[in-house]
Protein backbone atom coordinates (compact mmCIF):
# COMPACT_ATOMS: atom_id res chain seq x y z
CA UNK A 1 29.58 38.84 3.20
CA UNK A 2 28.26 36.12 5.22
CA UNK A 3 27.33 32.48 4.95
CA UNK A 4 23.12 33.20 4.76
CA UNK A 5 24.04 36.38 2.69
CA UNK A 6 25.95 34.38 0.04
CA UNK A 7 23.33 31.57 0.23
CA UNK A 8 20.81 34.20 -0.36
CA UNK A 9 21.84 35.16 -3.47
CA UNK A 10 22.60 31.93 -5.18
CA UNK A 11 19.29 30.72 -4.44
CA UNK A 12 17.45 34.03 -5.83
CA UNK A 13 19.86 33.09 -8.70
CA UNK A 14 18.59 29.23 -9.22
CA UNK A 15 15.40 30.20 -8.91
CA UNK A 16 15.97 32.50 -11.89
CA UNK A 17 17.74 30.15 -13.69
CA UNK A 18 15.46 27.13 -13.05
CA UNK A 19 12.26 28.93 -13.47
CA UNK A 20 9.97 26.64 -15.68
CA UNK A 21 13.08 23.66 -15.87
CA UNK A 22 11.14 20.33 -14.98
CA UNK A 23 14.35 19.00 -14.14
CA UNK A 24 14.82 21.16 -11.03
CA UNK A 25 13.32 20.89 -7.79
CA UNK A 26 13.35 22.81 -4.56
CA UNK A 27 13.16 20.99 -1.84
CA UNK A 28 13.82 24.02 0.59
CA UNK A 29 15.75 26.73 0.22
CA UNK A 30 18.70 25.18 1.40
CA UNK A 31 18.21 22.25 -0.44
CA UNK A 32 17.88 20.65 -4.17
CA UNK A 33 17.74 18.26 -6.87
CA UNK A 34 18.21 18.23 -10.18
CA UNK A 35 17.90 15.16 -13.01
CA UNK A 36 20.26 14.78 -15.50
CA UNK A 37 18.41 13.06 -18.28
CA UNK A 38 15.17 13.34 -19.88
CA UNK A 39 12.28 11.33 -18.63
CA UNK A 40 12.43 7.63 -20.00
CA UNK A 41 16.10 7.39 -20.93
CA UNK A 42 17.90 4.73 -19.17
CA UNK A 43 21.25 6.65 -18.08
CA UNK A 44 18.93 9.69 -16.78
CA UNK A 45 20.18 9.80 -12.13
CA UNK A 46 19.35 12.47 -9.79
CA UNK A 47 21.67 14.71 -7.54
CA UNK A 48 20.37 16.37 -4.55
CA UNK A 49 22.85 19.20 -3.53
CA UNK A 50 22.07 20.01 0.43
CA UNK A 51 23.53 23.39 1.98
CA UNK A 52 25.58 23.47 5.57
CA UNK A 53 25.12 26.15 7.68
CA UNK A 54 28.42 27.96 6.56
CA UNK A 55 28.55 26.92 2.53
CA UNK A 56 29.81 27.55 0.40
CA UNK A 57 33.29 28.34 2.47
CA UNK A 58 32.24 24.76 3.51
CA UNK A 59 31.26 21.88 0.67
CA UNK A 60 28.19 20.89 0.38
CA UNK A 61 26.55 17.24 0.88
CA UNK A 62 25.89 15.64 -2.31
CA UNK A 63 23.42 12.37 -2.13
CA UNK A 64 22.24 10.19 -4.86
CA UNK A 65 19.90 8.62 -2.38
CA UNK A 66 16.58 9.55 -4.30
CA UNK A 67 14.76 6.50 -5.19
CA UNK A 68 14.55 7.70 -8.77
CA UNK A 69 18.44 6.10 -8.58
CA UNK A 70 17.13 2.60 -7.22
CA UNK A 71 18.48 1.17 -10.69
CA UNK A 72 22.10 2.59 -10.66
CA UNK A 73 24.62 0.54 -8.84
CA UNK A 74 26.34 1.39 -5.17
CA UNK A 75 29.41 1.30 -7.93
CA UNK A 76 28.53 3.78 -10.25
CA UNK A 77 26.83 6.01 -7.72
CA UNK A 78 30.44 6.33 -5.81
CA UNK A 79 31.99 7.10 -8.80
CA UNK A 80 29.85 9.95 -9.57
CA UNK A 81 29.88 11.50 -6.12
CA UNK A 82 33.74 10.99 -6.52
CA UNK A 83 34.02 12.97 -9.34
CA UNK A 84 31.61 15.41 -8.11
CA UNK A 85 33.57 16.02 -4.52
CA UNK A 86 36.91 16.97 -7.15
CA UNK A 87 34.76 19.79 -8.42
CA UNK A 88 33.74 20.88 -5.48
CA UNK A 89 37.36 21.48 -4.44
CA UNK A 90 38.19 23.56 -7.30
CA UNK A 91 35.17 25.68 -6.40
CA UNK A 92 35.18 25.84 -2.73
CA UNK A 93 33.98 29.60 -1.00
CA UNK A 94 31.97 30.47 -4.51
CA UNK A 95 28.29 29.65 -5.23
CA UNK A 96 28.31 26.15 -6.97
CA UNK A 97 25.12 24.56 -6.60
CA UNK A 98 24.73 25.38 -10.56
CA UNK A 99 27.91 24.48 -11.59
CA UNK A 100 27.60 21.34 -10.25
CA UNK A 101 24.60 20.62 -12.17
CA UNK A 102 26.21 21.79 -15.34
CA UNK A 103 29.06 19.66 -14.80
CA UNK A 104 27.20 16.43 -14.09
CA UNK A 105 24.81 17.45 -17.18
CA UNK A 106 28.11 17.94 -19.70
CA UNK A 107 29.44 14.24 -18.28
CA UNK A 108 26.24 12.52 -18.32
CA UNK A 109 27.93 10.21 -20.52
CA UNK A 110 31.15 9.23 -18.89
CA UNK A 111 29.60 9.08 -15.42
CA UNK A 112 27.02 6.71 -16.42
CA UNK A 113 29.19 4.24 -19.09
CA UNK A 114 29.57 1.84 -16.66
CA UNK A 115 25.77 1.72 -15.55
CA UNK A 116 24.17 -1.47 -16.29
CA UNK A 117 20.45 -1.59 -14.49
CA UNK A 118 20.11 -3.28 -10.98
CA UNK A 119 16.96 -4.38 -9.58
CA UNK A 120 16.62 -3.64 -5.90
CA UNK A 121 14.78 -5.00 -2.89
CA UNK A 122 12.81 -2.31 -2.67
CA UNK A 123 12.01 -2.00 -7.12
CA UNK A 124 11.07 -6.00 -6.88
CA UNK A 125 8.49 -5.23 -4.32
CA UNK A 126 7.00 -2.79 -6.80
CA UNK A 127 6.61 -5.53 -8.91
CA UNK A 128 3.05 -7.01 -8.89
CA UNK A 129 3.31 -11.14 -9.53
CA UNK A 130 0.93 -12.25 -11.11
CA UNK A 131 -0.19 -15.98 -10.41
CA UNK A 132 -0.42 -18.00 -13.82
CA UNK A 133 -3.40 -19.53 -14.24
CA UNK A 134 -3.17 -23.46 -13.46
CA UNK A 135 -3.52 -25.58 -17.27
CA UNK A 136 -2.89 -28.61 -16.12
CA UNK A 137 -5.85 -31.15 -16.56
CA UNK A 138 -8.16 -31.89 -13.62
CA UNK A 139 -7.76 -35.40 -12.23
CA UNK A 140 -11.07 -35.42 -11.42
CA UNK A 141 -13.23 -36.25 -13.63
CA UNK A 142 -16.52 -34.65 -13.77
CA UNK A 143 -19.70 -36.63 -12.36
CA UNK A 144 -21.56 -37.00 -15.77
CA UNK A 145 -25.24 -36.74 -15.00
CA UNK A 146 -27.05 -40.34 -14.81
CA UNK A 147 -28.78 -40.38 -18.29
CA UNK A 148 -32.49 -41.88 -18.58
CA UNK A 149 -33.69 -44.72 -21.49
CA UNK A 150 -36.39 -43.74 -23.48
CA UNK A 151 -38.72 -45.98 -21.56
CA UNK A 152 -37.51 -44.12 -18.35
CA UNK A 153 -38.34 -40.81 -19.59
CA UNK A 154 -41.77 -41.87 -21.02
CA UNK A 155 -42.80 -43.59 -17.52
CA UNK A 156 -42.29 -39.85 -15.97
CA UNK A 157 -43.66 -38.19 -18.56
CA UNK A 158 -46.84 -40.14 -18.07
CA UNK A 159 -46.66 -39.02 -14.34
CA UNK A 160 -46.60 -35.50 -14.85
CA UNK A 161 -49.78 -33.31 -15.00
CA UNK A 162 -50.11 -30.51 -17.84
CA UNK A 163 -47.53 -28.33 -16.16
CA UNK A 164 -44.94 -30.52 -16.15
CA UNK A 165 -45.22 -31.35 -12.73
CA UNK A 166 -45.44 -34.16 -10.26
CA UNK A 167 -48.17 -35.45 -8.12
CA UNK A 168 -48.03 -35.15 -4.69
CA UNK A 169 -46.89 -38.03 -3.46
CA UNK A 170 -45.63 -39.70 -6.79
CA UNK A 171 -42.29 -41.24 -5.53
CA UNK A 172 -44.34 -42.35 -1.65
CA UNK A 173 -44.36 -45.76 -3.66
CA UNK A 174 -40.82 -46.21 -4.07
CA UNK A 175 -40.44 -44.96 -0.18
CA UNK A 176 -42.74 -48.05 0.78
CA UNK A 177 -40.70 -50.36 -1.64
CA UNK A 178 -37.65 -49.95 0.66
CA UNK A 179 -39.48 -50.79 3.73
CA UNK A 180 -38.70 -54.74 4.62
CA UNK A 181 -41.48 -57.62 4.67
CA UNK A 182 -40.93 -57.34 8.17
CA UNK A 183 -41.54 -54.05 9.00
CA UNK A 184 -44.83 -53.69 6.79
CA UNK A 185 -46.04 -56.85 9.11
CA UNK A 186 -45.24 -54.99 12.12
CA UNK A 187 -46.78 -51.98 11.20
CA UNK A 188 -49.99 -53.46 9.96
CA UNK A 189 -50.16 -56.04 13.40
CA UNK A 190 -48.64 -53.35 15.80
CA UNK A 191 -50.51 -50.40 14.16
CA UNK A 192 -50.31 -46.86 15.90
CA UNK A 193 -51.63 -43.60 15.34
CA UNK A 194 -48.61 -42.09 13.49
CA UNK A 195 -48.13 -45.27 11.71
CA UNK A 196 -51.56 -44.93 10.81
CA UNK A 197 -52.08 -41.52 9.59
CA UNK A 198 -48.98 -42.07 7.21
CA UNK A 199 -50.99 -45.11 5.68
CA UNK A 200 -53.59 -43.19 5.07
CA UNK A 201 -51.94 -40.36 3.55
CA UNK A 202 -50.09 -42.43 1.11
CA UNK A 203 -53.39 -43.99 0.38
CA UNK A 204 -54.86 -41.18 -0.30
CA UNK A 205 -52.07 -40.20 -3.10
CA UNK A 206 -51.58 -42.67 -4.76
C-alpha cells in the first residue's frame, strides 16, 4: 500500500473519530491539531501533527508553534516534543496521528508539571494599558470670579431696563474716563468729522 493510500485511510479514520470533538481541528487533510485540555484550564497546550509526503514510513513534524501555547515556556515545549519524537519511534510505518494525541492526552500531567506561565512579546502587546487618571492637585489655582459689593450690584441694577438689560451705550462713560485731559483738549480744539460724530453719538446715549 502506498504513502497517499495509507494517509487516506487514517484520515477517513480521524475524521470518524473526531467527528463532533471541539478539541480537534483540520487544518487540511494532511494536517492537524488537537488541544489537550479543556478550555480555561491553565496546563491545557496544543499539538499540530503535519504529514510528509511519504508518512507514516517517515515521522511526522510535530509543532507547538500555535499561539494558543504563547504561555508555555521554550523549556517545557522541548520537553514535550521530546517525549513525543520517542513515541513516534516506537510507531514508525503505522498510522499514528491518533495515538499521538492519546498519548499526550494520558500525560497531560507529567508533560506540563514543570509549566509555570510566561508572558510573551507578542501576549503583552495584547494587553491594553490603561493610563491612570492623574490625582495629583492642580498647581494652578482657579481664577475665582471678581465678586461685586452690594453697592456695586445695586448701581447696575439701576442701569438695567425691565429685561435685564443694558442701555446702549451704558459703559461709553467709562470709555471717555480713560481718555487723558490732553486728548479731550485736542479733540474739542482740533475737532474732525470722525471725532465729531463719536461725540455726538455718545451724547446722544447717555
Amino acid at each position: 500500500m502506498s504513502a497517499n493510500e495509507d494517509q487516506e485511510m487514517e484520515l477517513e479514520a480521524l475524521r470518524s473519530i473526531y467527528e463532533g470533538d471541539e478539541s480537534f481541528r483540520e487544518l487540511s487533510p494532511v494536517s492537524f491539531q488537537y488541544r489537550i485540555g479543556e478550555n480555561g484550564d491553565p496546563k491545557a497546550f496544543l499539538i499540530e501533527i503535519s504529514w510528509t509526503d511519504t508518512y507514516p514510513q517517515t515521522p511526522p513534524i510535530i509543532s507547538m508553534n500555535a499561539f494558543f501555547n504563547n504561555t508555555i515556556s521554550s523549556a517545557v515545549k522541548q520537553s514535550i516534543l521530546a517525549k513525543l519524537q520517542e513515541a513516534v519511534e516506537v510507531n514508525l510505518g503505522t498510522a499514528m496521528t491518533y495515538t499521538l494525541f492519546e498519548y499526550a492526552k494520558d500525560n497531560k500531567e507529567q508533560f506540563m508539571e514543570n509549566h509555570h506561565p510566561v508572558h510573551s512579546a507578542a501576549s503583552i502587546s495584547n494587553i491594553i494599558s490603561v493610563e491612570t487618571p492623574n490625582t495629583a492637585p492642580s498647581s494652578k489655582k482657579k481664577d475665582k470670579k471678581e465678586q461685586l459689593s452690594k453697592a456695586q450690584k445695586r448701581k447696575l441694577a439701576d442701569k438695567t431696563d425691565h429685561k435685564g438689560e443694558l442701555p446702549r451705550g451704558w459703559n461709553w462713560v467709562d470709555v471717555v474716563k480713560h481718555v487723558s485731559i490732553s486728548e479731550i483738549s485736542h479733540v474739542f480744539l482740533f475737532p474732525t468729522p470722525s471725532v465729531l460724530g463719536f461725540l455726538f453719538l455718545i451724547m446722544e446715549n447717555l
